[in-house]
Protein backbone atom coordinates (compact mmCIF):
# COMPACT_ATOMS: atom_id res chain seq x y z
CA UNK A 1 -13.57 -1.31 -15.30
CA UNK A 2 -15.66 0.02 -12.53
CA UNK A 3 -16.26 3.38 -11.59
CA UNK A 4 -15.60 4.66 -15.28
CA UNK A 5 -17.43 7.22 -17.91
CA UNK A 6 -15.75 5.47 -20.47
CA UNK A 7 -12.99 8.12 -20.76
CA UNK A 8 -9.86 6.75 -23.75
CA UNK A 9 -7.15 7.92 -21.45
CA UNK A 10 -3.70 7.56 -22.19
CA UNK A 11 -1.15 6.44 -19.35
CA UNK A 12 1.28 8.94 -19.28
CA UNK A 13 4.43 9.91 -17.54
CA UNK A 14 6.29 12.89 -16.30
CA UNK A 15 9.49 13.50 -14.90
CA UNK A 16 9.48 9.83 -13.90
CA UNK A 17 6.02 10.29 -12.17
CA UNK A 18 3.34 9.10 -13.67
CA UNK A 19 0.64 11.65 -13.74
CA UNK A 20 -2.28 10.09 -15.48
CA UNK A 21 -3.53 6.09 -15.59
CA UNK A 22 -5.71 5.52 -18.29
CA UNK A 23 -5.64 1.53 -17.99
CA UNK A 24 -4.67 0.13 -14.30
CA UNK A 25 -2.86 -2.78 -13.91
CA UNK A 26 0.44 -4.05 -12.06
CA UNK A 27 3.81 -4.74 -13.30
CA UNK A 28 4.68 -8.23 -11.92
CA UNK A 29 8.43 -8.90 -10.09
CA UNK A 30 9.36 -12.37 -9.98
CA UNK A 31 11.64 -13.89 -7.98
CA UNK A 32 13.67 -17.29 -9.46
CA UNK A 33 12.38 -20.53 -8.99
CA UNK A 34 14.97 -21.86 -6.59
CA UNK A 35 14.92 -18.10 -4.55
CA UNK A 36 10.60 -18.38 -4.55
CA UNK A 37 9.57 -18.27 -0.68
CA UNK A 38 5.87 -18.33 -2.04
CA UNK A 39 5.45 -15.04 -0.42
CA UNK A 40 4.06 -12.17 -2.01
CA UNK A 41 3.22 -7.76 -1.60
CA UNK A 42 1.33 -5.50 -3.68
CA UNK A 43 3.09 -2.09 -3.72
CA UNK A 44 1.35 1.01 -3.73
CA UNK A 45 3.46 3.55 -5.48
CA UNK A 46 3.39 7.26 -3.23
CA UNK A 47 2.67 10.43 -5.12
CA UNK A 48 0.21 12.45 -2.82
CA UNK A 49 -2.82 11.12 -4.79
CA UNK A 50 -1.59 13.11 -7.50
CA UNK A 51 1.10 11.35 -9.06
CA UNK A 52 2.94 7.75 -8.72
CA UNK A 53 6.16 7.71 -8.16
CA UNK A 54 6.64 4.56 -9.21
CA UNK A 55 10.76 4.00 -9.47
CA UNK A 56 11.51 5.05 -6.03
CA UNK A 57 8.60 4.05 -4.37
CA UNK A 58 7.62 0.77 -6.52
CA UNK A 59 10.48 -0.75 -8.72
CA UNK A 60 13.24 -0.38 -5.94
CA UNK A 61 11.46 -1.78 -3.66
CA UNK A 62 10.64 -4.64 -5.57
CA UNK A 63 13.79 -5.47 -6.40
CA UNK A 64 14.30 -5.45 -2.50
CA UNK A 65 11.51 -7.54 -2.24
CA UNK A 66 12.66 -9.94 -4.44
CA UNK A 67 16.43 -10.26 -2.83
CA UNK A 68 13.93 -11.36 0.12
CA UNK A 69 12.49 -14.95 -2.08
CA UNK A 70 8.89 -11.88 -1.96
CA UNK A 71 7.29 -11.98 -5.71
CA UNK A 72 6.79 -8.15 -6.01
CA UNK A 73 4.02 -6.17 -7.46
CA UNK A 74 3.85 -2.38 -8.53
CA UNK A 75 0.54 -1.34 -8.67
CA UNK A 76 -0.53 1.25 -11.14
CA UNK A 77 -3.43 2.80 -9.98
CA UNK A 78 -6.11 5.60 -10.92
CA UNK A 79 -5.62 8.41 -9.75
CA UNK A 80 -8.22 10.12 -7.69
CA UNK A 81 -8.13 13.72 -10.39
CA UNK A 82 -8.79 11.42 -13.23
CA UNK A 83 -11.54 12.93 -15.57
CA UNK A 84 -12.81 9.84 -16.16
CA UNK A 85 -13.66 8.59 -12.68
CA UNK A 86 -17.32 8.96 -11.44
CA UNK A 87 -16.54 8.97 -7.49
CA UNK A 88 -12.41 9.59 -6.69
CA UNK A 89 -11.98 8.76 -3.64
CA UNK A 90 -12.83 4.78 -4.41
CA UNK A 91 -10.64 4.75 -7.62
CA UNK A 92 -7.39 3.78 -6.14
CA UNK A 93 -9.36 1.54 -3.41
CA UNK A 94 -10.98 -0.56 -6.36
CA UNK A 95 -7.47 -1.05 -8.33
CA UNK A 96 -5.83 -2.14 -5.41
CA UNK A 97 -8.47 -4.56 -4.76
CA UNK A 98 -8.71 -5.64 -7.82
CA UNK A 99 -4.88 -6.31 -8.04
CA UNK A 100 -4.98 -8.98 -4.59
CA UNK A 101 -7.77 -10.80 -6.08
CA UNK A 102 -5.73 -11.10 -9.26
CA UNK A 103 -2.74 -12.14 -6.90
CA UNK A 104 -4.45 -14.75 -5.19
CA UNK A 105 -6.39 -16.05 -8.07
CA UNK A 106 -3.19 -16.60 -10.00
CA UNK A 107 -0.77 -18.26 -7.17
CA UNK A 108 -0.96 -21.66 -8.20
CA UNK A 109 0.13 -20.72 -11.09
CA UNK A 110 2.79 -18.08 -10.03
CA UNK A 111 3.74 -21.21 -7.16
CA UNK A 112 2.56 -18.47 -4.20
CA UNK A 113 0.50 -18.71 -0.89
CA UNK A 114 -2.58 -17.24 -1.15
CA UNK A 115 -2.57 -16.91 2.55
CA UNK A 116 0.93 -14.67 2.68
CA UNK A 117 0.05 -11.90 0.30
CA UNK A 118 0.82 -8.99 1.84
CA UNK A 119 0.81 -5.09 0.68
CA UNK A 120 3.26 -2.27 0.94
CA UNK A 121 3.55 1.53 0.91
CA UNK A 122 4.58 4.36 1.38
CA UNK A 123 3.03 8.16 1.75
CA UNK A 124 0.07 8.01 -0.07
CA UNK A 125 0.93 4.93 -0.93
CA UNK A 126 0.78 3.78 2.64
CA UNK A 127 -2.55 5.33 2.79
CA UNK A 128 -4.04 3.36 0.00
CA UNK A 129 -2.48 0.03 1.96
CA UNK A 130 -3.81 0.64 4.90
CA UNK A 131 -7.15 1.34 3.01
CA UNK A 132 -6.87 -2.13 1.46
CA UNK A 133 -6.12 -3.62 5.17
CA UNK A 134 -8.91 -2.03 7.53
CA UNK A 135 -11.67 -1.34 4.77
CA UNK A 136 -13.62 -4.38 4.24
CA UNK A 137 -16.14 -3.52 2.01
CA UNK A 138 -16.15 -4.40 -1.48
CA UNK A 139 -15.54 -1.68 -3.88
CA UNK A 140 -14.36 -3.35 -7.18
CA UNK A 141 -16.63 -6.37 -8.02
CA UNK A 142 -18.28 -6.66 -11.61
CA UNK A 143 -19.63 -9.78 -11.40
CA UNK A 144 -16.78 -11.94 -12.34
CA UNK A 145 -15.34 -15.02 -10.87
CA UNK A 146 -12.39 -12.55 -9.25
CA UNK A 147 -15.78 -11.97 -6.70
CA UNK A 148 -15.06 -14.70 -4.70
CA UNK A 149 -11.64 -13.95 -3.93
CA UNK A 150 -10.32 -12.36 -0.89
CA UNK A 151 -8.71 -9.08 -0.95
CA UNK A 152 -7.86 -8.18 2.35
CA UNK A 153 -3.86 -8.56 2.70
CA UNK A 154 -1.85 -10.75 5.33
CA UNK A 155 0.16 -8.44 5.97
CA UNK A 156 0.95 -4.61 5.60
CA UNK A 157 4.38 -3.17 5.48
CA UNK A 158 3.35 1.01 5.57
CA UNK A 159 6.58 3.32 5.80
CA UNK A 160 5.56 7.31 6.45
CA UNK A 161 2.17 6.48 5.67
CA UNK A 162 -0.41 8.83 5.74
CA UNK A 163 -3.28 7.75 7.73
CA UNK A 164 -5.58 9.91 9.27
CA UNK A 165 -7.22 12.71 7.46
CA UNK A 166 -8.01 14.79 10.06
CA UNK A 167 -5.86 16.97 12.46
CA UNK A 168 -2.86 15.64 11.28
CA UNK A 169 -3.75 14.75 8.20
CA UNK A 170 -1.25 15.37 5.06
CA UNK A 171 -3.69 18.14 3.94
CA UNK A 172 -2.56 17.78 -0.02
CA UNK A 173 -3.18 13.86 -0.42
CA UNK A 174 -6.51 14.68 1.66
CA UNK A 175 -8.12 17.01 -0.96
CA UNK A 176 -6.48 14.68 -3.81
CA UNK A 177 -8.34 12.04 -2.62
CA UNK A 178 -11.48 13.84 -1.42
CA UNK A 179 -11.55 17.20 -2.90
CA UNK A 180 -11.29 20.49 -0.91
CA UNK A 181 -13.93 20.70 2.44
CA UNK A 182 -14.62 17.42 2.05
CA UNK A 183 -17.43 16.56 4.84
CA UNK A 184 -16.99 14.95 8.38
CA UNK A 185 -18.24 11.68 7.32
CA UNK A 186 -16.09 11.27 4.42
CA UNK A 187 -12.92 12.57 6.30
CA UNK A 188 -13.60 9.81 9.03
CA UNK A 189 -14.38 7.60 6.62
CA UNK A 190 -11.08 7.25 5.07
CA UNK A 191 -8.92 7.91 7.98
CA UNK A 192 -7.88 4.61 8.94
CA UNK A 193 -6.79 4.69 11.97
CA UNK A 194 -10.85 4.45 13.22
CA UNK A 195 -11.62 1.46 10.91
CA UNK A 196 -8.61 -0.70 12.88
CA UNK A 197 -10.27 -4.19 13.87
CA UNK A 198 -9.39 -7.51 15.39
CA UNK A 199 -9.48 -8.76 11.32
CA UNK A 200 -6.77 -6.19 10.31
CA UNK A 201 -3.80 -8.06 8.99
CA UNK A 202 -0.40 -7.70 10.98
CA UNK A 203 1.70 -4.27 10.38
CA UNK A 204 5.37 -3.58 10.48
CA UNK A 205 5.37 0.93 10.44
CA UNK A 206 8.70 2.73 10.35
CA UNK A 207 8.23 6.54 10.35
CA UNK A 208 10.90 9.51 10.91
CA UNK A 209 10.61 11.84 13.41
CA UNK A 210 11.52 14.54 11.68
CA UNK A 211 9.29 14.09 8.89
CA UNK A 212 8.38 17.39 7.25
CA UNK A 213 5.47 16.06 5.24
CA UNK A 214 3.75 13.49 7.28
CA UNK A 215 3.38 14.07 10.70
CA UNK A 216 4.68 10.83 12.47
CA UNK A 217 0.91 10.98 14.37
CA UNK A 218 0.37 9.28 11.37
CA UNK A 219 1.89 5.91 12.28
CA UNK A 220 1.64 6.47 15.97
CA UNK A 221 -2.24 6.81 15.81
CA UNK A 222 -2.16 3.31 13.51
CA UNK A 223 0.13 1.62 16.06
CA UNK A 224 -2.29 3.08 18.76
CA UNK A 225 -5.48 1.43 16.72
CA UNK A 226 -3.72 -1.84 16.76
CA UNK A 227 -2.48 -2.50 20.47
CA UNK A 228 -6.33 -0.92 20.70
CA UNK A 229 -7.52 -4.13 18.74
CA UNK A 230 -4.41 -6.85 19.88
CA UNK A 231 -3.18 -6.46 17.03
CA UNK A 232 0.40 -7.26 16.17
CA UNK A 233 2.03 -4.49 14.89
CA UNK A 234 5.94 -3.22 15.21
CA UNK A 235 6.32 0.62 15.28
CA UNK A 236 9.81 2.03 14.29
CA UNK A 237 10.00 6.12 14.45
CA UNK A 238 13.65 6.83 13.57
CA UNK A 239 15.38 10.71 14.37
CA UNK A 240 16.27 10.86 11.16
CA UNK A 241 15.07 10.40 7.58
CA UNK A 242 12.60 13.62 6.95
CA UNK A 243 10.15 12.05 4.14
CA UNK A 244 12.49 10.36 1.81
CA UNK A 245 13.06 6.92 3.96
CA UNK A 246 14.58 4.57 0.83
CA UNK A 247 15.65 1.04 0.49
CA UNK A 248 19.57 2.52 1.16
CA UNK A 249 21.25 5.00 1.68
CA UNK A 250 19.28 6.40 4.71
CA UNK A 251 20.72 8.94 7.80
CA UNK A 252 21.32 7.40 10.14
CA UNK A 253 19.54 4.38 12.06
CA UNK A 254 16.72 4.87 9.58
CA UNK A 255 18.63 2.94 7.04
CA UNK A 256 17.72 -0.75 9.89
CA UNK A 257 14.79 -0.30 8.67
CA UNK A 258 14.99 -2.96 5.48
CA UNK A 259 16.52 -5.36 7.98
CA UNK A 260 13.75 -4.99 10.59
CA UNK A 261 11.29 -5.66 8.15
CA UNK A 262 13.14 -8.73 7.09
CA UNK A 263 13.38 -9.90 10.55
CA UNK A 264 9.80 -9.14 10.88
CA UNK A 265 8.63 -11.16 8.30
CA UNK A 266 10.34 -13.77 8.90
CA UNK A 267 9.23 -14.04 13.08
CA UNK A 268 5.25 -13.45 12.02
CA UNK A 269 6.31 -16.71 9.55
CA UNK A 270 5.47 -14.82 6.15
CA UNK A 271 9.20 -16.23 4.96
CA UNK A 272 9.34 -19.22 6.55
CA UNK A 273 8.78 -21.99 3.97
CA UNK A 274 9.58 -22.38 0.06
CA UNK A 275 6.66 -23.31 -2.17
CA UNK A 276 7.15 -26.51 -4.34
């Protein structure tokens, strides 16, 4: 494990949050063999860097995921205030891309497409996705055979992500990740919005505009990045919602939102075919 002192952590859980990862890894959702589209997502779990809220924010949504013929995964990731980390802000980076090589490497075996692996989040979640999708350096090898394989997703699926960390950055996932006055060149460096590109995979964003937490800037500045770049990206900003958009039971016109990802998916031909 990269990026380690060599800490014994334990994982453990409050509240349904977990609040410390001592081992990362991914708890695996599988669809049924006849239901299998040979599509998969990673799902980073929210929590403002400080937490993972990994029922409403991982498990439900795989569960969706998997009503869609999408093999599910919830990522359990370090968390940037872990004693044992030597540099936070790439510990979460380096599990998540850890977990798509593992994805990839594995789909023969799990009957997937390497080429429609996609990942998913939300909050600080979102920003950890959107740091998998526009950051192509390579923070997690060790010199295995998992080297070779790609980590950058297909697809990204980011719902009241947090983006940017500057002006309207979600000041409490900022210091998480970077630690309080955290320099100009670091702050750039992991706001995502300035490391769009023409190889940044396709993104479906779906925001609220009355979003206490995250400002919707947030999406609108990613959406920017991408027409910016051609790349194609649908932007959803619904009146209602605050920062609590679920898979049901949503005010409003916020609760289209599973079924314009669905539709989504399906038109940029990420559920268009079964596996064998």
């Amino acid at each position: 494990m990269p990026n380690s002192k060599g800490l014994k952590l334990e994982d453990r859980i409050e509240n349904e949050r977990i609040v410390q990862v001592g081992t990362p890894g991914m708890y695996a959702f599988f669809t049924s063999k006849e239901e299998n589209k040979g599509c998969a997502v990673l799902i980073c779990p929210p929590g403002g860097y400080q937490k993972l809220t990994y029922l409403v924010g991982g498990t439900q949504l795989a569960k969706w995921f998997n009503t869609l013929g999408i093999t599910a995964f919830v990522l359990n990731y370090r968390l940037p205030n872990s004693p044992d980390l030597k540099e936070r802000s790439i510990g979460p980076e380096q599990d998540a891309q850890r977990a798509m090589r593992l994805i990839r490497a594995n789909a023969g075996r799990w009957q997937l497409d390497p080429k429609r692996v996609g990942v998913m989040g939300a909050s600080a979640g979102g920003h950890l996705a959107s740091t998998l999708g526009t950051h192509p350096e390579d923070v997690s090898a060790i010199g295995d055979s998992l080297d070779r394989v790609s980590f950058t997703p297909d697809f990204m699926v980011l719902v009241s992500p947090v983006i940017t960390l500057g002006q309207y950055a979600h000041v409490g996932s900022r210091n998480a990740l970077l630690g309080e006055n955290a320099p100009k060149e670091l702050v750039d460096k992991f706001s995502n919005e300035l490391h769009v590109s023409e190889a940044t995979p396709p993104t479906f964003l779906a925001h609220a505009y009355n979003d206490p937490v995250v400002n919707q800037r947030n999406s609108l500045l990613f959406y920017q990045a991408l027409v910016e770049h051609k790349v194609p990206g649908s932007l959803h900003i619904f009146p209602q919602g605050a920062h609590s958009i679920a898979v049901r039971n949503n005010p409003g016109s916020a609760n289209q939102w599973t079924t314009l990802c669905e539709a989504w998916l399906l038109e940029m031909g990420f559920l268009t075919s079964k596996t064998n």
